[in-house]
Protein backbone atom coordinates (compact mmCIF):
# COMPACT_ATOMS: atom_id res chain seq x y z
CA UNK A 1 153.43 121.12 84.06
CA UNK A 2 152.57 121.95 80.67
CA UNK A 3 152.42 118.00 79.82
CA UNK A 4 150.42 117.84 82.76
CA UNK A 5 147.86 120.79 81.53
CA UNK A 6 147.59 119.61 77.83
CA UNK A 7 146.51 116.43 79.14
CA UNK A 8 143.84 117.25 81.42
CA UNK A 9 142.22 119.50 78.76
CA UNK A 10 142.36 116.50 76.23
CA UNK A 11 140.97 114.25 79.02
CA UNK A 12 138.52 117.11 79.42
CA UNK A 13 137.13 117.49 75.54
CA UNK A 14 137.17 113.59 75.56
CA UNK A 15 134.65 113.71 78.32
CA UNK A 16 132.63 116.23 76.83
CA UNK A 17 132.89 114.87 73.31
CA UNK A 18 131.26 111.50 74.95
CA UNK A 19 128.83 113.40 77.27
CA UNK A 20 127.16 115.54 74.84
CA UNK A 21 125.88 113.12 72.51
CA UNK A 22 124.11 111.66 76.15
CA UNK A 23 122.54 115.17 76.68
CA UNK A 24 121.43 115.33 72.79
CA UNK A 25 119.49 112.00 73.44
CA UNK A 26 118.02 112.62 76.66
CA UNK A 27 116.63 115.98 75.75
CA UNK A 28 115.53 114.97 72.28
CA UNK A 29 112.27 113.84 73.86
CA UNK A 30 111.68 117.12 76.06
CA UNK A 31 112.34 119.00 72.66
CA UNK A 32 110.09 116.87 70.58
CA UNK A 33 107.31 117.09 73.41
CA UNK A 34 107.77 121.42 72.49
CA UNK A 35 107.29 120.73 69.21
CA UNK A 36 104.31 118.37 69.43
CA UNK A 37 102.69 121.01 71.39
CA UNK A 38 102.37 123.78 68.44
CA UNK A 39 100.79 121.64 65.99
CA UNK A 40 97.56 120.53 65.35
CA UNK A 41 96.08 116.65 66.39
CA UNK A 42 96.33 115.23 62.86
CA UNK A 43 99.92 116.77 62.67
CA UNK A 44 101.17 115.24 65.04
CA UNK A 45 100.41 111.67 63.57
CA UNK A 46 101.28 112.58 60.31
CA UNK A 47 104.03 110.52 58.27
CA UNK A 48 106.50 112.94 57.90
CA UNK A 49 109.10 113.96 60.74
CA UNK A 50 109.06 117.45 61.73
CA UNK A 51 111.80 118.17 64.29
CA UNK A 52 111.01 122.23 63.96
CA UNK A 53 107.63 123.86 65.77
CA UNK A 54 105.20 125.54 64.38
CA UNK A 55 102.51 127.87 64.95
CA UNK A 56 99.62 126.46 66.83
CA UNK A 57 100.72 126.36 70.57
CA UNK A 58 98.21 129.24 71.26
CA UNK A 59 95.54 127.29 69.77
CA UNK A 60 95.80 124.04 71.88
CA UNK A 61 96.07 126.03 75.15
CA UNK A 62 93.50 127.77 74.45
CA UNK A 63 91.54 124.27 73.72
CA UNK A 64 93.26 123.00 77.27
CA UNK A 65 92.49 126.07 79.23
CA UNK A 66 88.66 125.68 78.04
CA UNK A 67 88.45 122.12 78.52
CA UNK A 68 90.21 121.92 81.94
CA UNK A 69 91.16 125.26 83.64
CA UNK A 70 94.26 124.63 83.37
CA UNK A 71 95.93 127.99 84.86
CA UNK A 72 93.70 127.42 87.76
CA UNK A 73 94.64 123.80 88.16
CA UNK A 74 98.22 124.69 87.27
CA UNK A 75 98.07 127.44 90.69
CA UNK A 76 96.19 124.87 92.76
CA UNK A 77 99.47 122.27 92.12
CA UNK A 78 101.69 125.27 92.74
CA UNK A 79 100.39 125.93 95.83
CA UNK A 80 100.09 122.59 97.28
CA UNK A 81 103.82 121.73 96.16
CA UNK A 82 104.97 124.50 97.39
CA UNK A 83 103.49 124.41 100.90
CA UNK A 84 104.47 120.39 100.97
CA UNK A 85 107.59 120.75 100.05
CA UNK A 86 108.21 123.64 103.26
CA UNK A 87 106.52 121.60 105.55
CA UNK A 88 107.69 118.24 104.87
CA UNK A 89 111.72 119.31 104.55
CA UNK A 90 111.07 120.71 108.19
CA UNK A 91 109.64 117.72 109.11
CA UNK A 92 111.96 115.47 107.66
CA UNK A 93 114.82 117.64 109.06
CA UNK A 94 113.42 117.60 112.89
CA UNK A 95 112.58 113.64 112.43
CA UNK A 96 116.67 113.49 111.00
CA UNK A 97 118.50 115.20 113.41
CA UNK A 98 116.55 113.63 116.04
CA UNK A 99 117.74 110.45 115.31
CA UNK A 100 120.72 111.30 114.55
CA UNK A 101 121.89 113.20 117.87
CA UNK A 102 120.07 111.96 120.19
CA UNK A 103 120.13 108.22 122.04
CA UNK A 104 116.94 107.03 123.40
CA UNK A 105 115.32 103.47 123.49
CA UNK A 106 113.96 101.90 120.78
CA UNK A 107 115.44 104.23 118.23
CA UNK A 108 117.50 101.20 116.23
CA UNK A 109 114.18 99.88 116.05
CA UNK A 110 112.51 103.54 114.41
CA UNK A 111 115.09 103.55 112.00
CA UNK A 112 114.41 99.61 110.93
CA UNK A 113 110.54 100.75 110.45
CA UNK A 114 111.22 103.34 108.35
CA UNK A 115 114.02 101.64 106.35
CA UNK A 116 110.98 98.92 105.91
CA UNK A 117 108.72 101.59 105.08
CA UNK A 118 110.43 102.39 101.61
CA UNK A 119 110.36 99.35 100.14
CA UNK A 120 106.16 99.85 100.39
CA UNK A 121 104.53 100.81 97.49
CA UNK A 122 102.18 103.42 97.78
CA UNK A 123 99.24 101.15 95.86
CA UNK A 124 99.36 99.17 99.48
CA UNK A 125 98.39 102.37 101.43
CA UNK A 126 96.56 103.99 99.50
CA UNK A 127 93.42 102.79 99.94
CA UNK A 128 93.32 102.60 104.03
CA UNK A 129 94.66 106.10 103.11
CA UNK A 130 91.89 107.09 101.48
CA UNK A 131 89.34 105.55 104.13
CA UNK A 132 91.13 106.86 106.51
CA UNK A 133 91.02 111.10 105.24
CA UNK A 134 87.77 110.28 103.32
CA UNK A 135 85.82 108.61 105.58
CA UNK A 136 87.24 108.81 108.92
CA UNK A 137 88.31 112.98 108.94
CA UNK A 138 85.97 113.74 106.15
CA UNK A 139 88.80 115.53 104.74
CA UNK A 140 87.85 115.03 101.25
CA UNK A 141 88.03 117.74 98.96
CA UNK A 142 90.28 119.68 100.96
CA UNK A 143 93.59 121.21 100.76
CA UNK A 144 94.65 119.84 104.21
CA UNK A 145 93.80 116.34 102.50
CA UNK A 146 95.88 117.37 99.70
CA UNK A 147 99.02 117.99 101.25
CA UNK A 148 99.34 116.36 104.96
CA UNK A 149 98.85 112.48 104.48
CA UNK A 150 102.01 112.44 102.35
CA UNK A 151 103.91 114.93 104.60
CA UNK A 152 105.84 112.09 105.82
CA UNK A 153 108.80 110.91 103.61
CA UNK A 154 111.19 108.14 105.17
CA UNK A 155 113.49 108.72 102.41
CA UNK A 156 113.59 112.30 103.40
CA UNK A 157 114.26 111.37 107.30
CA UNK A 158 117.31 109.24 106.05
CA UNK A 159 118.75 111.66 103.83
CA UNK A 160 118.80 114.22 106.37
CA UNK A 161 120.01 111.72 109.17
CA UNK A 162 122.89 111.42 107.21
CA UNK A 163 123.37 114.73 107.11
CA UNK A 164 123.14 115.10 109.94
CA UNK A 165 125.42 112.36 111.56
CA UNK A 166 128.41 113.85 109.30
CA UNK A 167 128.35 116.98 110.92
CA UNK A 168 131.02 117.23 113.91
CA UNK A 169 129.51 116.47 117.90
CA UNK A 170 132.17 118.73 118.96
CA UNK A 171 130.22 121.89 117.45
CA UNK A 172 126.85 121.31 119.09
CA UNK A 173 128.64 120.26 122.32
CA UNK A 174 130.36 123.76 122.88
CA UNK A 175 126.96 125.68 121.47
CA UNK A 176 125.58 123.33 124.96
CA UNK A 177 128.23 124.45 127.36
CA UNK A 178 127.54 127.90 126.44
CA UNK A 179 123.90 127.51 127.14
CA UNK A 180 122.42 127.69 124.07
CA UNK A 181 119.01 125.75 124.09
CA UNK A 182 117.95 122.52 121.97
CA UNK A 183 116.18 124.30 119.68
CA UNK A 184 118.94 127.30 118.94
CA UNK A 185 121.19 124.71 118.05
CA UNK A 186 118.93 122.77 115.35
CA UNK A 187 117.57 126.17 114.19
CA UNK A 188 120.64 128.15 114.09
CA UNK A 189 123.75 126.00 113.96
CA UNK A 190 122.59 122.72 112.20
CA UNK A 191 120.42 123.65 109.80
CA UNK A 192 122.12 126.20 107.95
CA UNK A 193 124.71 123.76 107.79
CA UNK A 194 122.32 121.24 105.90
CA UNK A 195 121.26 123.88 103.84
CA UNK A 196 122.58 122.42 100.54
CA UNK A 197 121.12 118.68 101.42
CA UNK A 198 118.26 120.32 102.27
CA UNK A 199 117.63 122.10 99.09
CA UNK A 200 118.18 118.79 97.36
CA UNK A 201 115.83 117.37 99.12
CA UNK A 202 113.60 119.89 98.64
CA UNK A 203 113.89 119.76 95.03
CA UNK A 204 113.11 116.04 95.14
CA UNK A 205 110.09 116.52 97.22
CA UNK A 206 108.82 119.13 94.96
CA UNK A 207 109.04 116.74 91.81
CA UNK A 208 107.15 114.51 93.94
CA UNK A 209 104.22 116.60 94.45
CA UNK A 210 104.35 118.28 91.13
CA UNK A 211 103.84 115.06 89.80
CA UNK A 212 101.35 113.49 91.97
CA UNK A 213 98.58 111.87 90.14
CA UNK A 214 96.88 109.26 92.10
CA UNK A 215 96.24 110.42 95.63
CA UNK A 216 94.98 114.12 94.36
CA UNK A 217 92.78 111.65 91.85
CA UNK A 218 91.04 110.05 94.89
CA UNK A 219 90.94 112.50 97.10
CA UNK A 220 89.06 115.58 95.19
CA UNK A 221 86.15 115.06 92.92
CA UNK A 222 85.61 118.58 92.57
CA UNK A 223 86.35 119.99 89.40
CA UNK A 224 87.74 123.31 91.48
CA UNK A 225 90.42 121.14 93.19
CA UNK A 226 92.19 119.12 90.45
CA UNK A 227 95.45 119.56 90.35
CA UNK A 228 97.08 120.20 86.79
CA UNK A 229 98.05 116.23 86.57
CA UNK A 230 94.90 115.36 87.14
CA UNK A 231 93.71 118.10 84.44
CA UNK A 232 95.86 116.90 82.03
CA UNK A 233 94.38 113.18 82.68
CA UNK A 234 90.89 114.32 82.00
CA UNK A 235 91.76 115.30 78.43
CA UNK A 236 91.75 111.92 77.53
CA UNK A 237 88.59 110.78 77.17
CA UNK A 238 86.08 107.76 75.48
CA UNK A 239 85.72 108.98 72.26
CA UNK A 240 88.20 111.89 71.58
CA UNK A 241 91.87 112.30 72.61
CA UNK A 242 93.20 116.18 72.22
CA UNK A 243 96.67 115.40 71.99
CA UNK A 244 97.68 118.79 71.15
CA UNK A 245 96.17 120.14 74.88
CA UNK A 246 97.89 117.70 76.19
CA UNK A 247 101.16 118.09 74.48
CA UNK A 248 100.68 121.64 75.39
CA UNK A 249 99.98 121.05 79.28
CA UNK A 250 103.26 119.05 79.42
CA UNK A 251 105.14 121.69 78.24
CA UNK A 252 103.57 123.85 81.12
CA UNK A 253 103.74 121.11 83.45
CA UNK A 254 107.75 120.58 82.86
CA UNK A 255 108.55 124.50 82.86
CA UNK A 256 108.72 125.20 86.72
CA UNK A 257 110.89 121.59 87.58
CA UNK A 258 113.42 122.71 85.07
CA UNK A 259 113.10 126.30 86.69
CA UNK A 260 113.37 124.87 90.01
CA UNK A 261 116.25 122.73 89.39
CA UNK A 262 118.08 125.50 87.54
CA UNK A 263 117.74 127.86 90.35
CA UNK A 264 118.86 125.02 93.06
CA UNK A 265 121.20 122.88 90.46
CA UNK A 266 124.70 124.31 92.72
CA UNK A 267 122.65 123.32 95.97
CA UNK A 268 121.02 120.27 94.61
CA UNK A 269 124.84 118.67 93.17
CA UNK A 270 126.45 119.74 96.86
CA UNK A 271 123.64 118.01 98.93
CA UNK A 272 123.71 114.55 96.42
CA UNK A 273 127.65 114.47 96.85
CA UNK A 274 127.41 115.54 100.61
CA UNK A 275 124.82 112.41 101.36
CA UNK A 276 127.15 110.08 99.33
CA UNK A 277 130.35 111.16 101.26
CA UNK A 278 130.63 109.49 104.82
């Protein structure tokens, strides 16, 4: 046993000896973006390598927040990715467990379009898209034109199919013979089952919207309604670049994903090695 013991810790610090080095690299960029955001434009392109921040982070948001409205901006893309990612997890969940419980003609057929569906990019779309909410609705401008045209993810549907389809018949059948209704069952039984796929997926569809920058570009023209993407885009303009706003904005813009994922990282590792496990 001991053998056995002193062996699996060696195994252990040999994993982590090769990991962290992995880590170091992949967050040297997220802690060189920090640093580029407290120093001033022609610091950053100076010769010499600073590794180690320094004092003007106040400075360039304060340049950002007057050149953009960024806070504003910042609570706009809150909002929107928040009330996205509610709606389209429910969605996705009602579209999932639909196909995956119930029989009914034509549904190989639904899953083949939306398997099809994800090997569109969004560039083909997104212009009959845009006719369509712009022109058609005369949605433009608007948060419902913000937030509903993407609603539907087929990736999402999938993942929570699968989640679905792992989950034992025998469960829902008995919640039927005791007479509890459709609806009971996917509210009360199946979902909180799914809860940890569904808070990966929610995390996933929250990255998505954070980062949105093209349909939320096309869609609003109002200053008012840019989301903090699109903010961040405007700082770059003809004549004059402020990289220091927009080092500083990416530092803002990459706080609440690593918040999110650090408050759902237990929920978020269950659901990705629940989906993989059939």
């Amino acid at each position: 046993m001991r053998s056995k013991s002193q062996s699996l810790l060696i195994r252990q610090i040999a994993l982590h000896a090769a990991l962290a080095p992995l880590a170091l690299l992949w967050l040297f960029p997220l802690w060189m973006m920090f640093v580029f955001s407290t120093m001033p434009d022609n610091g950053i392109f100076s010769p010499d390598i600073v590794l180690w921040p320094s004092t003007n982070f106040i400075a360039n948001f304060k340049n950002l927040q007057a050149d953009t409205d960024f806070i504003g901006a910042m609570v706009i893309s809150i909002g929107v990715a928040m009330i996205y990612t509610v709606l389209s997890v429910m969605l996705t969940s009602m579209a999932g467990w639909a196909l995956a419980r119930y029989r009914f003609v034509g549904r190989s057929i639904v899953i083949a379009i939306i398997l099809g569906t994800i090997t569109l990019p969004f560039s083909v779309v997104v212009i009959p898209q845009f006719i369509m909410v712009a022109r058609e609705f005369k949605l433009a401008n608007t948060w419902v034109a913000l937030i509903v045209p993407p609603l539907f993810n087929s990736l999402g549907v999938l993942f929570m199919r699968q989640s679905f389809s792992m989950m034992p018949g025998e469960l829902f059948d008995a919640a039927r013979v005791e007479g509890v209704k459709e609806w009971q069952i996917f509210l009360r039984i199946a979902l909180p089952l799914a809860r940890p796929t569904m808070a990966a997926l929610a995390i996933i569809l929250f990255l998505v919207s954070w980062n949105n920058y093209l349909w939320p570009l096309l869609i609003n023209s109002r200053p008012g309604m840019m989301t903090a993407p699109v903010a961040l885009g405007t700082l770059i303009g003809l004549t004059k670049v402020s990289w220091g706003g927009i080092m500083a904005g990416a530092v803002l813009l990459t706080a609440p994903i690593l918040v999110v994922f650090v408050a759902l990282q237990r929920h978020f590792i269950a659901g990705i090695a629940a989906g993989a496990i059939k």
